[in-house]
Protein backbone atom coordinates (compact mmCIF):
# COMPACT_ATOMS: atom_id res chain seq x y z
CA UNK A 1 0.00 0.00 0.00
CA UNK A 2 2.02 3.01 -1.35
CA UNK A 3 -0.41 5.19 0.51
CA UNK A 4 1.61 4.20 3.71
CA UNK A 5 4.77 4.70 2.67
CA UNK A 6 6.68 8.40 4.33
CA UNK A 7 8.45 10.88 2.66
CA UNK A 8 11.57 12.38 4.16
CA UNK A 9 13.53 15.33 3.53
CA UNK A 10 17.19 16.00 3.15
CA UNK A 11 17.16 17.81 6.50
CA UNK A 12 15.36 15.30 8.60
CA UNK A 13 17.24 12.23 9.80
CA UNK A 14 13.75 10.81 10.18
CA UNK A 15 10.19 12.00 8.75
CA UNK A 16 7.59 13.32 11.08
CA UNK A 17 4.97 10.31 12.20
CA UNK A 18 7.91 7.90 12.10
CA UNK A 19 8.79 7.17 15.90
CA UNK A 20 4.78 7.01 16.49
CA UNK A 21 4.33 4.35 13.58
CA UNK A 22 7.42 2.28 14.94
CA UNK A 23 5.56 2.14 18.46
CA UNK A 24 2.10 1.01 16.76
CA UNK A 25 3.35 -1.77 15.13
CA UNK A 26 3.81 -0.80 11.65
CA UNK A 27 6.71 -0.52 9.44
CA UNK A 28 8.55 2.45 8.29
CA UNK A 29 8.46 2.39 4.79
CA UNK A 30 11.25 5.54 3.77
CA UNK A 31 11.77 5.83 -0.17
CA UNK A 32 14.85 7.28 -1.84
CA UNK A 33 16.43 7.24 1.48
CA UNK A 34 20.33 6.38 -0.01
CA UNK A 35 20.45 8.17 -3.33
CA UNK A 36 20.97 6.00 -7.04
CA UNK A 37 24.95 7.06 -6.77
CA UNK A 38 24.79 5.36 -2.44
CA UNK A 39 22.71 2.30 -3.76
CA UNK A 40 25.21 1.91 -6.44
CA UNK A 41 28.80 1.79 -4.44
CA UNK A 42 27.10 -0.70 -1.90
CA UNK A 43 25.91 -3.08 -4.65
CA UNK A 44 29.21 -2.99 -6.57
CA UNK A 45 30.96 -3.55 -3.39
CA UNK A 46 28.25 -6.03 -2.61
CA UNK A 47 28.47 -8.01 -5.93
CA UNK A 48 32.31 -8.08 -5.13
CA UNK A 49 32.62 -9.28 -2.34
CA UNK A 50 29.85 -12.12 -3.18
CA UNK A 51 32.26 -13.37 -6.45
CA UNK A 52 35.28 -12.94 -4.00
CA UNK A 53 33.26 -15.36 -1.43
CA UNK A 54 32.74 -13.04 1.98
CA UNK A 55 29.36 -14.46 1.76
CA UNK A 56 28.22 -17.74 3.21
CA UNK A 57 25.14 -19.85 3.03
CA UNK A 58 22.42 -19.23 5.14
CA UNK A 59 18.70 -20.26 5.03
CA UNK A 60 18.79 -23.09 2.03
CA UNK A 61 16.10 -23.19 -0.36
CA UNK A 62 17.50 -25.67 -2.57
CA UNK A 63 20.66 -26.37 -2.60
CA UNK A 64 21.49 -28.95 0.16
CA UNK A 65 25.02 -29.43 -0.64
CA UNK A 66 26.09 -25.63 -0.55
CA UNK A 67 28.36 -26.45 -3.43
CA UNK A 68 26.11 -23.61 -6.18
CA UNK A 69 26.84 -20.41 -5.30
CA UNK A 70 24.17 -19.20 -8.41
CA UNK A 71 21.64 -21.90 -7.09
CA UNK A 72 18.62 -20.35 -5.19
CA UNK A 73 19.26 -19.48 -1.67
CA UNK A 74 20.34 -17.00 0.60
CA UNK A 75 23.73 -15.21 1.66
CA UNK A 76 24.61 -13.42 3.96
CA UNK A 77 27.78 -11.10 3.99
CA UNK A 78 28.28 -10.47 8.44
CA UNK A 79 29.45 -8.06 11.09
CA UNK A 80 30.38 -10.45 13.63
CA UNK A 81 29.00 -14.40 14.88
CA UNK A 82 27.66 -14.40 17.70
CA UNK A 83 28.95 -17.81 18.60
CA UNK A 84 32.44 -16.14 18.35
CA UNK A 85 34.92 -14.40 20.49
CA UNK A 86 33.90 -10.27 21.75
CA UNK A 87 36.96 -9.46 19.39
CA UNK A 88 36.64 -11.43 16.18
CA UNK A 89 34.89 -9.32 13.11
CA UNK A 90 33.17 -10.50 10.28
CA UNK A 91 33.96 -9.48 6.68
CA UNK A 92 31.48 -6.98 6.59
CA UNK A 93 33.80 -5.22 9.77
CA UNK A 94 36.81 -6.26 8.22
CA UNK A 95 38.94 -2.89 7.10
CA UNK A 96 40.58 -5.16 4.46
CA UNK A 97 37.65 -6.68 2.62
CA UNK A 98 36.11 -4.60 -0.15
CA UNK A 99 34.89 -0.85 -0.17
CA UNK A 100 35.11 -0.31 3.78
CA UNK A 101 34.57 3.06 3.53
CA UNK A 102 31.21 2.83 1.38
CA UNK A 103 29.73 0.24 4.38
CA UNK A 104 31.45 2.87 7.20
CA UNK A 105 29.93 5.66 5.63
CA UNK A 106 26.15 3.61 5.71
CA UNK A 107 26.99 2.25 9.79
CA UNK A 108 27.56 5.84 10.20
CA UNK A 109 24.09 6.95 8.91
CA UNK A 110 22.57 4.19 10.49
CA UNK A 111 24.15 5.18 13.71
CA UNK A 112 22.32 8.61 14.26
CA UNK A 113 18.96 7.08 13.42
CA UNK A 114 19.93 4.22 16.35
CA UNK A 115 20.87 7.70 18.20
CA UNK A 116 17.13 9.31 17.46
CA UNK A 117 15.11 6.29 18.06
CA UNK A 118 17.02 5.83 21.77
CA UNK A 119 16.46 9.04 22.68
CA UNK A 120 12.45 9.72 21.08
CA UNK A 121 10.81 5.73 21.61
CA UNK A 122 9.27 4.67 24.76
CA UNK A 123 11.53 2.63 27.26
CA UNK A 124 14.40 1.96 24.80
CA UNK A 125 16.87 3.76 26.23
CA UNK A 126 19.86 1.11 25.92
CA UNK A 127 19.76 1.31 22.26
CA UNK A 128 22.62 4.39 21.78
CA UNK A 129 25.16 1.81 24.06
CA UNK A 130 27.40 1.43 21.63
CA UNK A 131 28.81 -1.36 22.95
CA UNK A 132 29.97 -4.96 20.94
CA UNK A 133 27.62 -6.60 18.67
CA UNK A 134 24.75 -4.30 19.62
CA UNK A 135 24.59 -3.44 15.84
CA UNK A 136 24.51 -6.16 12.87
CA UNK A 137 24.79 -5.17 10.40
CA UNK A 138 25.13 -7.82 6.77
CA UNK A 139 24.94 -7.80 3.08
CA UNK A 140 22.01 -10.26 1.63
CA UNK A 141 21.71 -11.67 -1.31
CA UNK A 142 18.93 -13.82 -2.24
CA UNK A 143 19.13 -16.06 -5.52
CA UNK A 144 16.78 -16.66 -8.55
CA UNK A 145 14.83 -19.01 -6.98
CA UNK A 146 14.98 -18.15 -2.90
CA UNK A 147 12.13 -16.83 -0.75
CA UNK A 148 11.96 -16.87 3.59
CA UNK A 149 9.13 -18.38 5.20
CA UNK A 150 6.61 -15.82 8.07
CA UNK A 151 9.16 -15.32 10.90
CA UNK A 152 10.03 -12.42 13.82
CA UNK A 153 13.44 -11.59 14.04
CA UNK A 154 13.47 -11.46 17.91
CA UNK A 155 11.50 -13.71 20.80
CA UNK A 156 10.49 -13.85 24.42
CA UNK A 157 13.56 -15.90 25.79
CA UNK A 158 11.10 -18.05 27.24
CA UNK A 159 9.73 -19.22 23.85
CA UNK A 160 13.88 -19.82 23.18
CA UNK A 161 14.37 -21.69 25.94
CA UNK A 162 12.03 -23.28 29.12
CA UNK A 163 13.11 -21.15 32.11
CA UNK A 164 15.53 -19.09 30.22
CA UNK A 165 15.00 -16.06 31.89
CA UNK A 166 15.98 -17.57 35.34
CA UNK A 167 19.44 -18.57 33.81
CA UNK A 168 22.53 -16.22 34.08
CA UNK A 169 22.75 -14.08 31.22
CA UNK A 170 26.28 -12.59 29.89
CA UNK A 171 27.97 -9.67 30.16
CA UNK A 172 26.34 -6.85 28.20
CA UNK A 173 24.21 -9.50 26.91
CA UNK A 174 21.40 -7.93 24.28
CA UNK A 175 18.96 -8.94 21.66
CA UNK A 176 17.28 -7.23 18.27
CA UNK A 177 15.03 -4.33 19.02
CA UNK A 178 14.59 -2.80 15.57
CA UNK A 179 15.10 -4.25 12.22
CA UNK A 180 15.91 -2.25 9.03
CA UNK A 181 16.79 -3.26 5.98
CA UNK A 182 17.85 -1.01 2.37
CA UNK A 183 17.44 -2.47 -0.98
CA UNK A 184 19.97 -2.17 -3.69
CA UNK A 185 19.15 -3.49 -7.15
CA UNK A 186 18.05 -0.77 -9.64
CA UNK A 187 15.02 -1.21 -12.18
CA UNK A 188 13.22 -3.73 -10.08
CA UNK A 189 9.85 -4.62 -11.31
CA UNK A 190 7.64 -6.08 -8.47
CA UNK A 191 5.33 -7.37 -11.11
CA UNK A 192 8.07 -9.54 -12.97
CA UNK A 193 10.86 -9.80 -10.44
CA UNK A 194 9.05 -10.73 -7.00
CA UNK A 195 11.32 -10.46 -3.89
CA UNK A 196 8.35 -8.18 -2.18
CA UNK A 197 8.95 -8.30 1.69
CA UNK A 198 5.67 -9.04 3.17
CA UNK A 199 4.68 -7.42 6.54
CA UNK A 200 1.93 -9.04 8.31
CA UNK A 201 0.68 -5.97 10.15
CA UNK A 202 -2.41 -5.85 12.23
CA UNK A 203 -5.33 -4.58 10.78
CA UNK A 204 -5.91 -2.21 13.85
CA UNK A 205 -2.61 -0.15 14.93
CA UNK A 206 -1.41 -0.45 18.37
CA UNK A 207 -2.62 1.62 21.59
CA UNK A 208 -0.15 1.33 23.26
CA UNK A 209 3.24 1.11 22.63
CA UNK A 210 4.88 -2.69 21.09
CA UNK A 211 7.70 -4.81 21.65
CA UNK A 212 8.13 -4.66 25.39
CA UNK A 213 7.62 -3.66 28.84
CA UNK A 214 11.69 -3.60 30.42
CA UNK A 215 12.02 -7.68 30.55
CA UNK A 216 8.61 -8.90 29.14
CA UNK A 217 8.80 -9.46 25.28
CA UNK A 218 5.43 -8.69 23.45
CA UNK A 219 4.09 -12.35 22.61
CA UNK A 220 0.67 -11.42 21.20
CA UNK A 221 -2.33 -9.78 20.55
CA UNK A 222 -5.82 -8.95 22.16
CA UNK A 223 -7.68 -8.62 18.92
CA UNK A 224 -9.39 -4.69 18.47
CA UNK A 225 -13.39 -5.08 18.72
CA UNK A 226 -16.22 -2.26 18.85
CA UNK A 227 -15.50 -1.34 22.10
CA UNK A 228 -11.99 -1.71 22.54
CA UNK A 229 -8.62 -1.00 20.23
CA UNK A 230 -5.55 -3.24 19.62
CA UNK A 231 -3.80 -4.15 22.71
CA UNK A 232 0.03 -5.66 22.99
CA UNK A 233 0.09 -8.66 25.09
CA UNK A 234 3.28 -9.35 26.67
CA UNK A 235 4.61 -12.30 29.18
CA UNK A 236 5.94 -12.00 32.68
CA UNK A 237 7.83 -15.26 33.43
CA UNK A 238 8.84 -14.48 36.62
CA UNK A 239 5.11 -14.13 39.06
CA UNK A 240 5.69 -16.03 42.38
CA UNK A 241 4.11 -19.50 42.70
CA UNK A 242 4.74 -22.92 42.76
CA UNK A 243 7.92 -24.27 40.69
CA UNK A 244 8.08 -23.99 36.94
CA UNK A 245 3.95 -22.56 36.95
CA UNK A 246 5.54 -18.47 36.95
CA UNK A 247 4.05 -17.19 33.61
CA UNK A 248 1.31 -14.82 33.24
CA UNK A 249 -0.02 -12.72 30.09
CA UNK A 250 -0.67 -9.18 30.67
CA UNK A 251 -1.92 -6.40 28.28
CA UNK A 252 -1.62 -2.34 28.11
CA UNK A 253 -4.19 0.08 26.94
CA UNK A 254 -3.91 3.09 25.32
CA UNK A 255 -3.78 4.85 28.54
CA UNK A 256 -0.76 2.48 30.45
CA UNK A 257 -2.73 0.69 32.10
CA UNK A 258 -1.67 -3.03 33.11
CA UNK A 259 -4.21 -5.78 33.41
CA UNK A 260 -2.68 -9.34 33.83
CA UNK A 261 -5.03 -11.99 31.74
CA UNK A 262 -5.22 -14.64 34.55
CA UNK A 263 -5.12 -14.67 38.04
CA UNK A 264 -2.64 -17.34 38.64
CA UNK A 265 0.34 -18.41 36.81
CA UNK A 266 0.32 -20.96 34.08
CA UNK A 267 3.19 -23.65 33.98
CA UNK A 268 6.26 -22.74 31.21
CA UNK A 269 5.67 -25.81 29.49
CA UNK A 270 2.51 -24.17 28.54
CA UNK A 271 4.40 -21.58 25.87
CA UNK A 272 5.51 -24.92 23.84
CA UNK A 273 2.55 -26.86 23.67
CA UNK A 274 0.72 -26.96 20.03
CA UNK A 275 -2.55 -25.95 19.02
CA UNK A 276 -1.74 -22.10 18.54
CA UNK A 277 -4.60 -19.70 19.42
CA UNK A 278 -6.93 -22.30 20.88
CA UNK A 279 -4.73 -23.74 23.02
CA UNK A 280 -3.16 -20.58 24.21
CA UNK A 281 -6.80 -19.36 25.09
CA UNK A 282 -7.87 -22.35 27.02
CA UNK A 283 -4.33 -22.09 29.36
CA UNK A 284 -3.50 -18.60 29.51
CA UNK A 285 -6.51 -16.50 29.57
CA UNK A 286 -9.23 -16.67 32.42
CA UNK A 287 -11.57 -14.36 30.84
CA UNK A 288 -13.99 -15.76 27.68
CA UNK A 289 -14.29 -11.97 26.49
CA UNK A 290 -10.17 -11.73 26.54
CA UNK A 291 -9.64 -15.20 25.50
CA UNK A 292 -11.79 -14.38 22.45
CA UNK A 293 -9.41 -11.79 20.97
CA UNK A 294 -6.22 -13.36 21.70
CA UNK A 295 -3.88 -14.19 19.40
CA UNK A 296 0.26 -15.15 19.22
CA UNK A 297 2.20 -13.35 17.41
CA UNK A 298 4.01 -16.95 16.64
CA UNK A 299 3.24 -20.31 17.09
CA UNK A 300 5.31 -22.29 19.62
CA UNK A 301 8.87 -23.27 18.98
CA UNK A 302 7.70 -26.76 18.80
CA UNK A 303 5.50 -26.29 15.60
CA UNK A 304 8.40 -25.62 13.83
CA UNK A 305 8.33 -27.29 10.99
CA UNK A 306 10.00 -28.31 7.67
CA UNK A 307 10.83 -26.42 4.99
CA UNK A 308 8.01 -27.86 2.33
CA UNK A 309 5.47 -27.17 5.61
CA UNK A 310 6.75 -23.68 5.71
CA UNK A 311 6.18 -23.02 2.06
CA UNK A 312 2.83 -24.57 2.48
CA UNK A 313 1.96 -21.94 5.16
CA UNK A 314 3.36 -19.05 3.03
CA UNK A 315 0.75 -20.11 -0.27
CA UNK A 316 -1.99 -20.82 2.56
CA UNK A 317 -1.21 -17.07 4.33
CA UNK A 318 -1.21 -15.25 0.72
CA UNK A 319 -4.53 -16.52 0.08
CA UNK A 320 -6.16 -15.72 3.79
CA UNK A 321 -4.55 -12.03 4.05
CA UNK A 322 -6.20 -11.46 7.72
CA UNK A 323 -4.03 -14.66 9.49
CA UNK A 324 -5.45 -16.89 11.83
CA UNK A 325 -7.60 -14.50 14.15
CA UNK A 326 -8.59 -12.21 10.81
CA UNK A 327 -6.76 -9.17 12.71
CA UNK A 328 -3.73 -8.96 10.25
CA UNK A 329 -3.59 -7.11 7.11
CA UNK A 330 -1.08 -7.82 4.30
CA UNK A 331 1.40 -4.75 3.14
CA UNK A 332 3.94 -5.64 0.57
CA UNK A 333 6.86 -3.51 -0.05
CA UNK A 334 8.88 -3.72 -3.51
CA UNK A 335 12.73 -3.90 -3.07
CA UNK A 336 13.06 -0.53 -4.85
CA UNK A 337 16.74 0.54 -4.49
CA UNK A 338 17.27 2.89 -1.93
CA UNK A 339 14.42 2.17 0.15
CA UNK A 340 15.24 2.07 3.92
CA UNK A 341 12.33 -0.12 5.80
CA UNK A 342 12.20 -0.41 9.96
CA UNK A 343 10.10 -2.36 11.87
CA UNK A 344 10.12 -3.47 15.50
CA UNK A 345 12.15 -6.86 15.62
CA UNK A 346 9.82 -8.79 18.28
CA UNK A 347 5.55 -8.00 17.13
CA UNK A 348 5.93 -7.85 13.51
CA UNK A 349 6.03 -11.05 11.30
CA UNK A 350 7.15 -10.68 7.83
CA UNK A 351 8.84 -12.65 5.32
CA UNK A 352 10.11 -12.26 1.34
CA UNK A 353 8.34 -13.90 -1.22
CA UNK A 354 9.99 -15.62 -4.13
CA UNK A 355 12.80 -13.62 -6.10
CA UNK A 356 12.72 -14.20 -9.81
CA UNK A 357 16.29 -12.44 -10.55
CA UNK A 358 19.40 -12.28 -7.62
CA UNK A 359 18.80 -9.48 -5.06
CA UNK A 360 21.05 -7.80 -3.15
CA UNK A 361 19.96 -5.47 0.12
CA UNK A 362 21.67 -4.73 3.83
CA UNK A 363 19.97 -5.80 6.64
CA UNK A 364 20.71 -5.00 10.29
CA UNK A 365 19.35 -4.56 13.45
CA UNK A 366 19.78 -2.19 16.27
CA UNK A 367 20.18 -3.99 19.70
CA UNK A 368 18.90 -3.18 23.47
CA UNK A 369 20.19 -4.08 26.97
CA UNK A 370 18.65 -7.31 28.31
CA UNK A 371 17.20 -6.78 31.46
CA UNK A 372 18.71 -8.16 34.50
C-alpha cells in the first residue's frame, strides 16, 4: 500500500509520524532514502565481495550441498558471529575486505537514526550503548529461486528456551530491538521480479506502545473489537508460585494501564505446547471476552516445521490475508533501491516472497540491553 509509505527530507534524519508508527506496530516504509549514486557503491561492493566469497550460506532453499553459489538461496555477507569471540569481526567489519569506507559511511548513517530512536521511543533507552555486537549489520543476497518463510526476528527468551530467563545471562548480553533493511538493485519490477517483503501488520494499529515492557517481550495480541482498540500482550515469566507454573499474560491500553489476563500463573511448558490460538486461550486467559481476541504473534517453537510445511503456510497465508484470528492485514513492499524499511524486531512477522532475478539489500538490526 504506497499510501503508507513516508516521505523524508534531506534535512530530517527521520520523517515526522515515524517514531509514532514504529511504536504502533507498523513498518517504516522511507523511499529514496540512499540516493541511485549510495545504492550503487554498496551493490558494486556487494556483488564483489559475493564473487570474491565473503558471503556464506544461510537459510537453504534448494541447494542442500552448498556447493552452487548461483543456485537459489540466501547469503549473507556479516558483522560479527555471535557464537564467536567479543573481538573477532566478520567481513562486513573487516577494514581489508572490499569498499570499507562505502559500508562505514552507511553504519555511520545508520548510527544517528539508532541515536534518534534511543532518545524519542518509549523505554528503549539502551539502544545508543554502543557497545559490541549491539549493531549487525550484513549484506544479503537472495538467488533466482529463494524466498523466507513468516518469521520475527526477535523472541520472548522463554519461547527460546524453558526457564531461560531464570538462567545467568552474559555480560552486556542484548537482543534485536529494531530491524531495518535497504534495498539495492536498480530497475526492479515487483510485477516480474518478485522479492516483495511481506509485513503481516495488524489490521488495527497499536494503543499502546509494542515490543516490550523492560524484561517482558510482546508475545501477542488482544484482537481490536467495537469497544476496545488493539492491545500488545506481553509475558511476565517471573510471578511467584509454585515451581516452573511463573508465567502470566498481561496487556496495556492506550492509557498504560496493566491488566494481567489470569489470576494465577500458568506452567512454562505451557508456551511450547501446540494448538496455537486455541490452546493458548484455554491455558492462559481466564476471561472468555479476553480469551476471544487473543492471538500469538508466533506459534510455539515446537510447531516448527519443515521447509516444504513452511512453504505450504506461506501459499496458505497469501490466500487468507487477515491470518489466523482475521486481525492482520497484508502490506507488501517492492525492493526498490534505496528504500530504507524499519520495523520493530519482536511483534511484527514478515517474510520475502519468491525472487525471480538475484537481489542484493543490507539488513541489520539495532540492539537493546537485556534486562537483569
Amino acid at each position: 500500500d504506497d499510501s503508507t509509505k513516508i516521505k523524508t527530507s534531506n534535512n530530517r534524519i527521520l520523517p515526522p509520524g515515524a517514531i509514532e508508527q514504529l511504536e504502533s506496530g507498523r513498518a517504516v516504509v522511507i523511499p529514496n532514502w540512499l540516493s541511485s549514486e549510495e545504492t550503487q557503491a554498496l551493490r558494486i561492493d556487494a556483488q564483489s565481495c559475493f564473487q570474491e566469497g565473503y558471503f556464506k550460506n544461510f537459510i537453504l532453499s534448494r541447494n542442500p550441498q552448498k556447493a552452487d553459489k548461483a543456485a537459489n538461496d540466501r547469503w549473507i555477507m556479516t558483522s560479527f558471529s555471535s557464537s564467536s569471540s567479543a573481538e573477532e569481526n566478520g567481513p562486513f567489519a573487516n577494514p581489508s575486505v572490499g569498499a570499507f569506507e562505502v559500508r562505514q559511511r552507511l553504519k555511520a548513517r545508520m548510527a544517528e537514526i539508532k541515536a534518534v530512536l534511543s532518545s524519542q521511543m518509549q523505554d528503549r533507552p539502551t539502544l545508543a550503548q554502543d557497545l559490541q555486537k549491539t549493531h549487525e549489520m550484513e549484506y544479503l543476497r537472495y538467488g533466482n529461486g529463494a524466498w523466507l518463510q513468516r518469521h520475527t526476528d526477535e523472541h520472548h527468551v522463554e519461547l527460546k528456551r524453558p526457564n531461560g530467563s531464570k538462567l545467568p545471562k552474559k555480560p552486556n548480553a542484548s537482543r534485536r530491538s529494531v530491524t531495518w533493511m535497504v534495498y539495492l538493485n536498480d530497475d526492479w519490477d515487483g510485477d516480474k521480479d518478485g522479492g516483495h517483503l511481506r509485513l503481516h501488520e495488524r489490521a488495527e494499529p497499536s494503543v499502546s506502545y509494542v515490543g516490550a515492557r523492560a524484561g517482558d517481550l510482546q508475545v501477542g495480541w488482544l484482537k481490536a473489537n467495537s469497544l476496545q482498540g488493539e492491545q500488545p500482550v506481553f509475558l511476565d515469566p517471573l510471578r511467584p508460585g509454585p515451581e516452573n507454573e511463573n508465567c502470566v499474560l498481561y496487556t496495556v491500553d492506550s492509557q498504560g494501564v496493566t491488566r494481567d489476563l489470569s489470576r494465577k500463573p500458568f506452567a512454562n511448558i505451557a508456551l511450547y505446547l501446540g494448538g496455537g490460538d486455541a490452546m493458548a486461550r484455554k491455558l492462559m486467559v481466564d476471561n472468555t471476552e479476553d480469551a476471544a481476541r487473543l492471538h500469538l504473534i508466533d506459534a510455539p517453537k515446537s510447531l516448527v516445521s519443515n521447509m516444504m510445511a513452511q512453504r505450504q503456510q506461506q501459499q496458505q497465508a497469501s490466500s487468507n490475508p487477515t491470518g489466523e484470528d482475521g486481525g492482520e492485514r497484508i502490506r507488501d513492499i517492492v525492493p526498490t533501491a534505496g528504500t530504507l524499511v524499519m520495523f520493530d524486531s519482536v511483534s511484527l512477522p514478515h517474510e520475502v516472497l519468491t525472487v525471480h532475478r538475484e537481489r542484493f539489500g543490507v539488513q541489520g538490526w539495532f540492539h537493546e540491553k537485556l534486562s537483569s
